[in-house]
Protein backbone atom coordinates (compact mmCIF):
# COMPACT_ATOMS: atom_id res chain seq x y z
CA UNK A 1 -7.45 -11.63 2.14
CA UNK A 2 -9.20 -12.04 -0.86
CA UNK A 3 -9.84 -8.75 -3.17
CA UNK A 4 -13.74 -10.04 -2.46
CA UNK A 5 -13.34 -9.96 1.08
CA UNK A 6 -11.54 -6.23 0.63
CA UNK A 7 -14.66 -4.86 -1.36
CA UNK A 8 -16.88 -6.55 1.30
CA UNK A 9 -14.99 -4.47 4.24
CA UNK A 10 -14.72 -1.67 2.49
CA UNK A 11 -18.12 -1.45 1.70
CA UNK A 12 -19.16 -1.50 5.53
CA UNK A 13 -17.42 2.29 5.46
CA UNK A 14 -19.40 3.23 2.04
CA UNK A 15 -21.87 5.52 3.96
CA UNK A 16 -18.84 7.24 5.55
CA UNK A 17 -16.36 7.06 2.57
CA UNK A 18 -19.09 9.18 0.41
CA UNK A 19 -20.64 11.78 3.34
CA UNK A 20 -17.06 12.68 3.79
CA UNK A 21 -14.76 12.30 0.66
CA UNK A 22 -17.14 13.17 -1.73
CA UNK A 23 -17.18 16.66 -0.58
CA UNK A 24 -13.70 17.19 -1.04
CA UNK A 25 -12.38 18.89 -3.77
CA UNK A 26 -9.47 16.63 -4.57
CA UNK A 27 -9.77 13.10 -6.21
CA UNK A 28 -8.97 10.32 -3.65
CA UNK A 29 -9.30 6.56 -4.55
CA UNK A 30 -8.79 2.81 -3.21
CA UNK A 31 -7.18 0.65 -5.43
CA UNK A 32 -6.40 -3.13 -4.96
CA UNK A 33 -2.72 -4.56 -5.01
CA UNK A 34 -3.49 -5.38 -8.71
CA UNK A 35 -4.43 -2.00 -9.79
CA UNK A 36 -8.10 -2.57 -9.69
CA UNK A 37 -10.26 0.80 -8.22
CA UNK A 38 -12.21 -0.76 -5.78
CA UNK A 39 -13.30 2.95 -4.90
CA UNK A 40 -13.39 6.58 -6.15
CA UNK A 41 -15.15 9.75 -5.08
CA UNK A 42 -16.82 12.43 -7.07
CA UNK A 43 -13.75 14.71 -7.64
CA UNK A 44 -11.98 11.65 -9.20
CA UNK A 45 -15.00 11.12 -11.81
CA UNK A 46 -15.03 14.85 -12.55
CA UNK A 47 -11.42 14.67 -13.79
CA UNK A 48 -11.06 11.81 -15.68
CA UNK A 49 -14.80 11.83 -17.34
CA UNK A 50 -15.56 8.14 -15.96
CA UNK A 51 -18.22 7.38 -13.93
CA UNK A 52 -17.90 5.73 -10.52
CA UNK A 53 -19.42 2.55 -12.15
CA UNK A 54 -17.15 2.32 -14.99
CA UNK A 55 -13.85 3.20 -12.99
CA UNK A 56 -14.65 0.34 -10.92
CA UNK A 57 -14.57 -1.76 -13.78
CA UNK A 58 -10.66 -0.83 -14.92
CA UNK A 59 -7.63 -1.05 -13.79
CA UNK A 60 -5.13 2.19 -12.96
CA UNK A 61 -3.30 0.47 -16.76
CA UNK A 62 -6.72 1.42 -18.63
CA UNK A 63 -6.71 4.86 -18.20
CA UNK A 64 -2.70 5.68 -17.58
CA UNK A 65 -0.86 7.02 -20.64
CA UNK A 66 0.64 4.40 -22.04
CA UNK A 67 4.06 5.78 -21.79
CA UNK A 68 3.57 6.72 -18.22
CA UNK A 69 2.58 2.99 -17.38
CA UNK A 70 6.33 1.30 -16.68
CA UNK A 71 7.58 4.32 -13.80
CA UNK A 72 4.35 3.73 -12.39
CA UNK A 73 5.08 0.06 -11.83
CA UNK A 74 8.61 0.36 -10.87
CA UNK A 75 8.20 2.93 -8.22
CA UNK A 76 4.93 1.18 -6.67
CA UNK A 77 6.47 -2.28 -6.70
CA UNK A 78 9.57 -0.66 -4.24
CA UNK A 79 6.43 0.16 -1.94
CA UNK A 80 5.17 -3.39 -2.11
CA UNK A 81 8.83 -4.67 -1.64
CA UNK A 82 8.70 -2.44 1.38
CA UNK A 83 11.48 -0.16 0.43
CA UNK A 84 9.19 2.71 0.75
CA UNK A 85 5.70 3.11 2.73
CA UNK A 86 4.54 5.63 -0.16
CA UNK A 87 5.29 7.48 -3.37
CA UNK A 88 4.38 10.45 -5.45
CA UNK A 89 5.24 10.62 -9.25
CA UNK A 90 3.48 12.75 -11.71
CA UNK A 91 1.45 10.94 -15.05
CA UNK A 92 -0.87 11.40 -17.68
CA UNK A 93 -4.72 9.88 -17.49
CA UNK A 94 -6.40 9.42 -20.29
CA UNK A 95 -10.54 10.71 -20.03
CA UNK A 96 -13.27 9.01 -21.23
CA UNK A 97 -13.26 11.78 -24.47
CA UNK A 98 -9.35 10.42 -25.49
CA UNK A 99 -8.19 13.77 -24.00
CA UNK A 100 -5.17 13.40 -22.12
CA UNK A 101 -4.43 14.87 -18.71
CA UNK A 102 -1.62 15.51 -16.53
CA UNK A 103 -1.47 14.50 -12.60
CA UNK A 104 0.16 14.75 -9.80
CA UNK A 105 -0.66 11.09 -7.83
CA UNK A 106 0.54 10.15 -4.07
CA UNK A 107 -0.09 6.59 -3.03
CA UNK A 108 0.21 5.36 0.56
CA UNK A 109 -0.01 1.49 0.76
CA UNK A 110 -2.05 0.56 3.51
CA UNK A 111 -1.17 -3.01 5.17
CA UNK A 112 -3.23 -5.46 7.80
CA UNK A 113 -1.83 -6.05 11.28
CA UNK A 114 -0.01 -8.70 9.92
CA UNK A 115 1.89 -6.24 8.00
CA UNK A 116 0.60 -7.68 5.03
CA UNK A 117 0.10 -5.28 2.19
CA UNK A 118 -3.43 -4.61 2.15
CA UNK A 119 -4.68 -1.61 -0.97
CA UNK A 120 -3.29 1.63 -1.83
CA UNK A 121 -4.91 5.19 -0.82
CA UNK A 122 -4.51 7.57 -4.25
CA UNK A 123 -4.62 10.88 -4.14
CA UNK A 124 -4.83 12.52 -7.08
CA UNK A 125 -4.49 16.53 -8.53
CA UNK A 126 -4.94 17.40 -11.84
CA UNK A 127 -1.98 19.99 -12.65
CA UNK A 128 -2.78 19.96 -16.35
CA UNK A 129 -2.72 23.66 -15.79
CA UNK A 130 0.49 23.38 -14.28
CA UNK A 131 1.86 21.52 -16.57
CA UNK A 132 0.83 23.34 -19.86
CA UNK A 133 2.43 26.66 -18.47
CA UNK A 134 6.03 24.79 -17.87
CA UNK A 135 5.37 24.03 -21.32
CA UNK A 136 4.64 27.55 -22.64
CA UNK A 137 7.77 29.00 -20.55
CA UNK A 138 10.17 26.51 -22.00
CA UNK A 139 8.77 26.86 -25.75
CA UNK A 140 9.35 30.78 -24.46
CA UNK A 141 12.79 30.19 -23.32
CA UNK A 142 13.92 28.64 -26.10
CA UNK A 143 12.67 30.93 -28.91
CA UNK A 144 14.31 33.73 -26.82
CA UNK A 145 17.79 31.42 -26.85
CA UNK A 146 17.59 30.79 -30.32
CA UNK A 147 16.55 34.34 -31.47
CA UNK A 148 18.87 36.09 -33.98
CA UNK A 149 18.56 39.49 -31.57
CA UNK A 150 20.08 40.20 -28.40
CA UNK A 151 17.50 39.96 -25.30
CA UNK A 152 17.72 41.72 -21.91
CA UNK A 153 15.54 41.43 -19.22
CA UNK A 154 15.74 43.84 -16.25
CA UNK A 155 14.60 44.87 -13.06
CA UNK A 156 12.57 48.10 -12.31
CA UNK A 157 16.41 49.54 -11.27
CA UNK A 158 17.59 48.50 -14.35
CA UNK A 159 19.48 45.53 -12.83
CA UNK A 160 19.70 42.85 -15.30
CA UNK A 161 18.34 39.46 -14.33
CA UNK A 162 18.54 37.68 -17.80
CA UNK A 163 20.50 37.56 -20.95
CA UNK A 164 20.33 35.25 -23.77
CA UNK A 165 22.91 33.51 -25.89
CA UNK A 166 22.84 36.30 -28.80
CA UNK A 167 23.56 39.14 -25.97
CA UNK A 168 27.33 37.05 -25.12
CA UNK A 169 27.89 36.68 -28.78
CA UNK A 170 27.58 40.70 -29.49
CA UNK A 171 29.01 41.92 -26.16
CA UNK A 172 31.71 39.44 -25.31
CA UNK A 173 30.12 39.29 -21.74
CA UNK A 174 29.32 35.86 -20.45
CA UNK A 175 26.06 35.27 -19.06
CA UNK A 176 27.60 35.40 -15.25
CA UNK A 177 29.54 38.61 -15.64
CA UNK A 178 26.48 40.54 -16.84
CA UNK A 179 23.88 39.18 -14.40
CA UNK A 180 22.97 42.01 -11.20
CA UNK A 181 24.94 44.28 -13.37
CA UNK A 182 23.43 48.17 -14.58
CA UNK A 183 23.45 48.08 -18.56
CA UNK A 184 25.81 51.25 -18.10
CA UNK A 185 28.60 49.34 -18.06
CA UNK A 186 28.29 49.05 -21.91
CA UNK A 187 28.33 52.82 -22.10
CA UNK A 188 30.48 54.25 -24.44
CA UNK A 189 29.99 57.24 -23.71
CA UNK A 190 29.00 57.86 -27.50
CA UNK A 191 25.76 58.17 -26.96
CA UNK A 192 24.12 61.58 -26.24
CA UNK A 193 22.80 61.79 -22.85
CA UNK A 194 19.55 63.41 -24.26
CA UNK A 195 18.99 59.34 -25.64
CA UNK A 196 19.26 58.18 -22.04
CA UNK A 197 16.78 60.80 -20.92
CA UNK A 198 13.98 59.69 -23.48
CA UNK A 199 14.44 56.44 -22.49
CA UNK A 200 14.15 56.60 -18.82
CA UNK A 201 11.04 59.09 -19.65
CA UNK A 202 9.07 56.89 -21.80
CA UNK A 203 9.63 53.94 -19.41
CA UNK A 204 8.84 54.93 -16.52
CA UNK A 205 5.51 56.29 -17.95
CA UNK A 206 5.20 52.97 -18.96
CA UNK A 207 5.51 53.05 -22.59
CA UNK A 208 8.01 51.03 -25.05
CA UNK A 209 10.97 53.08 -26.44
CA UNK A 210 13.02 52.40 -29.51
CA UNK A 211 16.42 53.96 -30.58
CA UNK A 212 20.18 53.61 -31.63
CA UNK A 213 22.97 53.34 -28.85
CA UNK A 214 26.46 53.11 -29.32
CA UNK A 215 28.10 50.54 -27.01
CA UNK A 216 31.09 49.16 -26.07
CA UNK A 217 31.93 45.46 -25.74
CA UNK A 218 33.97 43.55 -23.19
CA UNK A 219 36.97 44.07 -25.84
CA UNK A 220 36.80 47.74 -25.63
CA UNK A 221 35.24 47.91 -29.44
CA UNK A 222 32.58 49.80 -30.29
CA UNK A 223 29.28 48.64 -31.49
CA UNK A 224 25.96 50.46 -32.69
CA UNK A 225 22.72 48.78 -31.95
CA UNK A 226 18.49 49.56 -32.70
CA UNK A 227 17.47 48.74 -29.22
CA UNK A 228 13.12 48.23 -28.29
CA UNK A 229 12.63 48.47 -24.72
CA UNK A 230 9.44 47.12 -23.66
CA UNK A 231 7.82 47.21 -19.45
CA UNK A 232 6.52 44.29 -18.40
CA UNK A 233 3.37 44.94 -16.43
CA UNK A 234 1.54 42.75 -13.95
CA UNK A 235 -2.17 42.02 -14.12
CA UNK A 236 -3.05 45.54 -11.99
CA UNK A 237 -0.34 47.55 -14.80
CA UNK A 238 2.34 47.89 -12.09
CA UNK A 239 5.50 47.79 -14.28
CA UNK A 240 8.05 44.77 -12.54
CA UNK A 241 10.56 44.51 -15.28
CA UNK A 242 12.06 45.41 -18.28
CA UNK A 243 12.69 43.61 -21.78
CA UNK A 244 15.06 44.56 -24.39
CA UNK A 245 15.71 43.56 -27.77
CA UNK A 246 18.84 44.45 -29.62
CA UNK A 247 19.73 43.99 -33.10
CA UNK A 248 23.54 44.97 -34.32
CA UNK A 249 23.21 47.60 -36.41
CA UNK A 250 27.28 48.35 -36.63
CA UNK A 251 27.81 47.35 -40.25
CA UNK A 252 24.55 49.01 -41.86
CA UNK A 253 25.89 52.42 -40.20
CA UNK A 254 29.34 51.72 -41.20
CA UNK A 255 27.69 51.52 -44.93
CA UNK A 256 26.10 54.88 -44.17
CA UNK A 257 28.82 56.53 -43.49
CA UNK A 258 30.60 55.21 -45.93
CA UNK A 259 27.76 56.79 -48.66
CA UNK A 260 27.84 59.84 -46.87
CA UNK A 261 31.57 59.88 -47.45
């Protein structure tokens, strides 16, 4: 069948195609075994910018992120090798204003009753969004890996659920040996209780507290640090975890001491 012929039946179910798949809020469209759009609906126009006349004049190439372009082809040519019936990858579009968005895209090829490969059904969700926050977490992560302090996250019981790099450098602790464990196993038992009191005080009223502890590390030596111990609240101010940054504060008290001697 000729891609004429295809626009021609396709165009018998026009009426149908737009009463129905126009109203749905996630971008669907027909594209020819060359990449051509032979058809898009109204969801797909409002994401990528285009109108329905001008997609129809381009090619899935003209609007994919260059970069993106070569996975695209590999993975849909296994589908028209038969190897697979459909496949989902995730791309960037390029809109009609040059800005550049991210998708998730699932094509199903569609074949005649010869078996034949016939066009390919997109559907298409702009995860943008999505993708941006990934982003912001892993820019996150790493500035808290490659801070010069020591970083704790906890639970409301004070079970810890994260440390970073800087924490196994002070302490001695690995990352595993620490994780699900109460921070009182670094308890020296230096520290007057009165410290532990304020602490748990401000906290669970829901306010930051900052002050010295002196700690022990997995060696058995002794260690002073300026701890800030932040809650972390969700959007209705419930309090769901804890954060904790700790700077080693051991030699500048050891020079204090030494004055005061």
């Amino acid at each position: 069948m000729t891609r004429a012929d295809l626009i021609k039946e396709l165009k018998l179910d026009e009426k149908q195609f737009k009463d129905t798949l126009d109203q749905v809020e996630v971008a669907i469209a027909h594209v020819d075994l060359d990449g051509q759009f032979i058809k898009v609906n109204r969801c797909f126009c409002d994401i990528t910018g285009y109108s329905e006349q001008e997609i129809l004049k381009s090619t899935y190439h003209d609007i994919t992120y260059p970069d993106d372009i070569y996975t695209q082809y590999q993975i849909r040519k296994r589908v028209l090798d038969g190897e697979d019936s459909s496949y989902k990858t995730e791309k960037r579009y390029i809109k009609k204003d040059d800005s550049i968005i991210w998708v998730s895209l699932t094509e199903t090829l569609i074949r005649e009753s010869d078996g034949e490969p016939h066009y390919f059904i997109s559907i298409i969700d702009d995860i943008t969004d999505r993708k941006k926050a990934e982003e912001d977490v892993r820019n996150l992560t790493r500035a808290i890996e490659q801070s010069s302090s020591a970083i704790v996250i906890a639970d409301i019981e004070g079970n810890i659920k994260y440390v970073n790099s800087r924490f196994s450098q002070l302490t001695g602790y690995a990352r595993e040996e620490v994780i699900g464990q109460n921070p009182r196993i670094f308890k020296s038992n230096e520290t007057p209780s009165e410290i532990y009191k304020e602490l748990w005080k401000a906290l669970t009223s829901g306010n930051e507290w900052r002050g010295e502890f002196c700690n022990r590390k997995k060696s058995g030596e002794l260690y002073y640090e300026f701890t800030s111990i932040s809650p972390v609240k969700d959007d209705k101010g419930v309090v769901m975890s804890f954060i904790a940054v700790k700077d080693d504060i051991t030699e500048k008290k050891k020079m204090q001491d030494a004055l005061l001697q």
